[in-house]
Structures are given as C-alpha cells and as structure tokens.
N, C-alpha and C. Protein backbone atom coordinates (compact mmCIF):
# COMPACT_ATOMS: atom_id res chain seq x y z
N UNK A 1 115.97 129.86 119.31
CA UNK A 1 115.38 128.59 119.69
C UNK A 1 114.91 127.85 118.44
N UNK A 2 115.10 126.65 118.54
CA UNK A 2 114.83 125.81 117.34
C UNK A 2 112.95 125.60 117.28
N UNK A 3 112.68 125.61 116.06
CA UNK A 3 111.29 125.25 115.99
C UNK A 3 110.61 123.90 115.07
N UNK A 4 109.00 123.35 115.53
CA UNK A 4 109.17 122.25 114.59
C UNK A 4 108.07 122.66 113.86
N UNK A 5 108.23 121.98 112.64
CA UNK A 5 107.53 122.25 111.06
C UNK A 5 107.36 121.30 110.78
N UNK A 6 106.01 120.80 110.45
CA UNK A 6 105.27 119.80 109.74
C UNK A 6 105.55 120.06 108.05
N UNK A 7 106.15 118.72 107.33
CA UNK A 7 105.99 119.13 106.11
C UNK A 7 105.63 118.34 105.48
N UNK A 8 104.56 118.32 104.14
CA UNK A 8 103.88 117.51 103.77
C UNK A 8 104.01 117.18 101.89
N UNK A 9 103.66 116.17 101.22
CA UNK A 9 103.53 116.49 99.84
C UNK A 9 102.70 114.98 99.41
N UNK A 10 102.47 116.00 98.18
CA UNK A 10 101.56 115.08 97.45
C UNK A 10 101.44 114.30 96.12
N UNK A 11 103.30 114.77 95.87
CA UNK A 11 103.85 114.28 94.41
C UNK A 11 103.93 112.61 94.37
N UNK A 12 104.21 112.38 95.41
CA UNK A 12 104.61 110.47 95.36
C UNK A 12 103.33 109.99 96.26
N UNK A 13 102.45 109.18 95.63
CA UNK A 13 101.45 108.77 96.89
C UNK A 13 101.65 107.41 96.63
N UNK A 14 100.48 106.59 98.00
CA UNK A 14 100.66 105.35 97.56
C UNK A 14 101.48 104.56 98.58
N UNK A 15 101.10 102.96 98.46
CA UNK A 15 102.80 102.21 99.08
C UNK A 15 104.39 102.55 99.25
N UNK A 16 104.62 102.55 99.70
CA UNK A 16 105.93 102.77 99.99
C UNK A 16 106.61 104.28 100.00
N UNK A 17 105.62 105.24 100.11
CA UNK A 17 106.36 106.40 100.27
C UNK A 17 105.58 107.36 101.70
N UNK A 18 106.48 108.47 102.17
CA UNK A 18 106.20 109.31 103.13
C UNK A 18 104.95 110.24 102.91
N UNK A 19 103.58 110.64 103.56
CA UNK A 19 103.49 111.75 103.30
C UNK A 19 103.52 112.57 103.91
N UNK A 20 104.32 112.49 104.93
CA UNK A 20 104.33 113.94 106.00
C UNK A 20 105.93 113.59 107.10
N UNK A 21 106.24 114.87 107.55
CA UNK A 21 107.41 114.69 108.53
C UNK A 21 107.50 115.82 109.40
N UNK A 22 107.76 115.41 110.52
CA UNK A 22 107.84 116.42 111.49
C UNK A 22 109.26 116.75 111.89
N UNK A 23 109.53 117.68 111.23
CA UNK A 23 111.17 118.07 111.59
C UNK A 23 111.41 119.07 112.50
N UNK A 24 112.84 118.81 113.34
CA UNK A 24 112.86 120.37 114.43
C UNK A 24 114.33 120.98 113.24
N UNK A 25 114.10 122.36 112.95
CA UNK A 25 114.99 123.46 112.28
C UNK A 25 115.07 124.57 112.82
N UNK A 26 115.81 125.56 112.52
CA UNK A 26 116.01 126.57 113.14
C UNK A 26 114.88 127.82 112.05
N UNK A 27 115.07 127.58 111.10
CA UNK A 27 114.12 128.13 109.94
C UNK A 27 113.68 127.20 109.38
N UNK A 28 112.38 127.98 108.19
CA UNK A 28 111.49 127.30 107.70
C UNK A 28 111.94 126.49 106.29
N UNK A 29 113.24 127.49 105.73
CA UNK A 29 114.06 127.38 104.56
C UNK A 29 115.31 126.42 104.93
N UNK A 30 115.31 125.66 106.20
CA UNK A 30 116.17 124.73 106.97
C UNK A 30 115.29 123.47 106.61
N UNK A 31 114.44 123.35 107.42
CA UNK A 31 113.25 122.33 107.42
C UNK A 31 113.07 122.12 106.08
N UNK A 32 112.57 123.27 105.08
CA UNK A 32 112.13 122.53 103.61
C UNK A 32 113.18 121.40 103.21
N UNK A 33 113.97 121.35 102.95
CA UNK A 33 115.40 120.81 102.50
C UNK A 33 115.46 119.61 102.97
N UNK A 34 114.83 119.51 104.47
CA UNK A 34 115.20 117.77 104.68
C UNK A 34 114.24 117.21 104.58
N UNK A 35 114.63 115.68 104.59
CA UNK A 35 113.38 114.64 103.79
C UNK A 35 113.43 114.05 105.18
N UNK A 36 112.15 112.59 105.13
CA UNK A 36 111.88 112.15 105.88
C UNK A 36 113.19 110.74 106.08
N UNK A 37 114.22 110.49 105.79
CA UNK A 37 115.31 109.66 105.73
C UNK A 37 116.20 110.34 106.55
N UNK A 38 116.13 112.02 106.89
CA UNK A 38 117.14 112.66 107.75
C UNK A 38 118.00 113.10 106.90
N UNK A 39 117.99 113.09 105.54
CA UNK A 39 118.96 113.95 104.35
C UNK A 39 118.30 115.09 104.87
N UNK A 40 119.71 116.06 104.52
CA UNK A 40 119.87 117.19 103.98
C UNK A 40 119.54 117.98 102.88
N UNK A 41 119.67 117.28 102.11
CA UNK A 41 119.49 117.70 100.65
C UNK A 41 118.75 116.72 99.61
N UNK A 42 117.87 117.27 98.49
CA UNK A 42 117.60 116.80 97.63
C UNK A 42 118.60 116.24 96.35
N UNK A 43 119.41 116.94 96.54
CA UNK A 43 120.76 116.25 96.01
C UNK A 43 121.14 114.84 95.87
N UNK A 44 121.71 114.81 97.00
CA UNK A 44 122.15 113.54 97.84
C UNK A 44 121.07 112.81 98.72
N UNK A 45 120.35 113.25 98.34
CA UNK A 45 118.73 111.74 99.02
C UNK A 45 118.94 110.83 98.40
N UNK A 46 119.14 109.68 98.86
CA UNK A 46 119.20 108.07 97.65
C UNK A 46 117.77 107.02 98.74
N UNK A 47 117.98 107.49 100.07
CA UNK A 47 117.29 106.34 100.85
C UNK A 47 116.21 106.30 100.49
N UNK A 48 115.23 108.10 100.19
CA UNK A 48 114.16 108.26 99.96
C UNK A 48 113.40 107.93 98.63
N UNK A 49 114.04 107.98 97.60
CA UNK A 49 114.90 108.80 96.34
C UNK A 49 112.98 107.82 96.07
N UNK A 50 112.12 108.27 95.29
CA UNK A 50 111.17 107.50 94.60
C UNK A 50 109.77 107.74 96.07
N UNK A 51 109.49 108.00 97.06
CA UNK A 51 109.32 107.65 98.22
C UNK A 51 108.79 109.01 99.28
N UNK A 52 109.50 110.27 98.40
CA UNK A 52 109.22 111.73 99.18
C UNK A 52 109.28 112.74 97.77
N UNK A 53 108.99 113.84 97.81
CA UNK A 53 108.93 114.88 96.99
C UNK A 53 110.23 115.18 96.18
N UNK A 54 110.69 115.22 94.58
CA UNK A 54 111.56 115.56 94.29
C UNK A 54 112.45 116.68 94.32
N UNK A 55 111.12 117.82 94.18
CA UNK A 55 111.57 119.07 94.11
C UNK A 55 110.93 119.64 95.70
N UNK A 56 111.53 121.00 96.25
CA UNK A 56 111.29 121.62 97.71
C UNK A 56 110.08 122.48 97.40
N UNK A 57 109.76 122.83 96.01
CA UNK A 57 108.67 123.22 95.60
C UNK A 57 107.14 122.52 95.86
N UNK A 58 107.31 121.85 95.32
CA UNK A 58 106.39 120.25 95.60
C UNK A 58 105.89 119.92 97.42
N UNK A 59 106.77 120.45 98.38
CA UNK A 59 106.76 120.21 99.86
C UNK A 59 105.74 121.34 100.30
N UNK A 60 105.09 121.20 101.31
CA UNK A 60 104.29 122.19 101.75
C UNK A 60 104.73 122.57 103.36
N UNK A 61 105.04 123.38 104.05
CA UNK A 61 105.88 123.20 105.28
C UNK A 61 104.69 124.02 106.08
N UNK A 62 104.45 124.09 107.26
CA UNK A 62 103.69 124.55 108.36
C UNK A 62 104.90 124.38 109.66
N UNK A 63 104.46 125.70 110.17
CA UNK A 63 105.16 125.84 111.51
C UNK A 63 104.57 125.81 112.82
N UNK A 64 104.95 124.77 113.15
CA UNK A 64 104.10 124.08 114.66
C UNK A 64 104.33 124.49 115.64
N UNK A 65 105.18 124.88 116.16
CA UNK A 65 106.07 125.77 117.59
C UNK A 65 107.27 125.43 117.60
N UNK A 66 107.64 125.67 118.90
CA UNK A 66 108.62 125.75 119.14
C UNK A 66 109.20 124.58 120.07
N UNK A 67 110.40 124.36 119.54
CA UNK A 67 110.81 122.65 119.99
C UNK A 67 111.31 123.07 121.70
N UNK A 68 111.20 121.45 122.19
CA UNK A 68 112.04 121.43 123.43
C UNK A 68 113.51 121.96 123.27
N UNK A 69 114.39 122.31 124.30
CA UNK A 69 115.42 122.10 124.33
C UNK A 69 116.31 121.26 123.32
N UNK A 70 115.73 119.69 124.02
CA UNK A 70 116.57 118.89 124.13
C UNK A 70 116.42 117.96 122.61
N UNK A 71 115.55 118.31 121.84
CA UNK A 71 115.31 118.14 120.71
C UNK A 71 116.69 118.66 119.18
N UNK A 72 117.69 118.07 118.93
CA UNK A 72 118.19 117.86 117.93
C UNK A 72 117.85 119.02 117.13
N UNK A 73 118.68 119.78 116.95
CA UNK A 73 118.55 120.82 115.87
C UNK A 73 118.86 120.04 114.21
N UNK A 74 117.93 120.27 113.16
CA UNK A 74 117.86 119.55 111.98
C UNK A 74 117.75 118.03 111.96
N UNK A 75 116.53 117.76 112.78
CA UNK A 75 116.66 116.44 112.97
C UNK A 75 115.03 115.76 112.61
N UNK A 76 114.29 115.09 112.27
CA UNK A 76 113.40 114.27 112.31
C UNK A 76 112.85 113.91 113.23
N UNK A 77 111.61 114.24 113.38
CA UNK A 77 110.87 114.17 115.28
C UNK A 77 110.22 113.03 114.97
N UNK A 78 109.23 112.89 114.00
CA UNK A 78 108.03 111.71 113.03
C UNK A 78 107.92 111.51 111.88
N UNK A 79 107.93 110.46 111.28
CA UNK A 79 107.24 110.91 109.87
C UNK A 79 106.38 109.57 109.55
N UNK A 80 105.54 109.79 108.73
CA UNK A 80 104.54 108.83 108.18
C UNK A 80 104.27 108.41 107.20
N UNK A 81 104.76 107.17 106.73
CA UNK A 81 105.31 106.01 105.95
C UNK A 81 103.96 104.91 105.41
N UNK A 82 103.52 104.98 104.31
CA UNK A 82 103.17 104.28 104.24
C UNK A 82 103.71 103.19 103.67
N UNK A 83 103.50 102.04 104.33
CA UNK A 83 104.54 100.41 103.84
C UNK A 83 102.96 99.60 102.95
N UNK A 84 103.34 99.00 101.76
CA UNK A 84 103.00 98.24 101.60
C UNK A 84 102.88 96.94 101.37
C-alpha cells in the first residue's frame, strides 16, 4: 500500500519558493526524490530549479500514513508555496 510523507526544507526560504510537500510513495527513499513541481529527480527539476532543496540531503521527510486507494502512486497530494 502506498503511503504519504510530508517533506520539508530549509535551504531556499523566502518568496517564491516551496517549504513543504505532501507526497503519496511507496517508500520513504521514493518520496525523498520528488519535488514539489511533481519531478522525479533532482536532475531534471528545471520548474522548481531555485524554489525547493538542491540536494535530497537538505529535505527532511516524515511519514504520515497511509494513502487512500485512489490516491496516485508518486504523486503530489499539497504543497506550500510561498508567492511573492
């Protein structure tokens, strides 16, 4: 069963960037990896790129339970944006 993980950081603060996301993964080492844009990878992040944590080190992940069903495996449930 898929589960969701709050993950948080504190490298980029400020206008225009994320500090938290609620992702549903199957593991915790699933969840670290994606950003709040719905990338996969730190690699290939461009949407976020300035906006979320560079490194997966930098991320802090907590495990919240366990998702619905019908909830998207590797997918983005919330995240929180600050716009300025």
């Amino acid at each position: 069963m898929s589960k969701l993980f709050l993950l948080t950081q504190e490298e980029n603060s400020g206008y225009g960037t994320f500090d938290s996301v609620v992702v549903c993964a199957e593991t915790a080492d699933d969840a670290l990896i994606m950003r709040p844009g719905g990338e996969k990878s730190f690699e290939t992040a461009v949407f976020t790129c300035g906006s979320w944590a560079t490194k997966a080190e930098n991320v802090t992940v907590k495990y919240l339970g366990e998702a619905e069903p019908d909830i998207e495996v590797n997918s983005v449930v919330c995240s929180s944006f600050n716009a300025g």
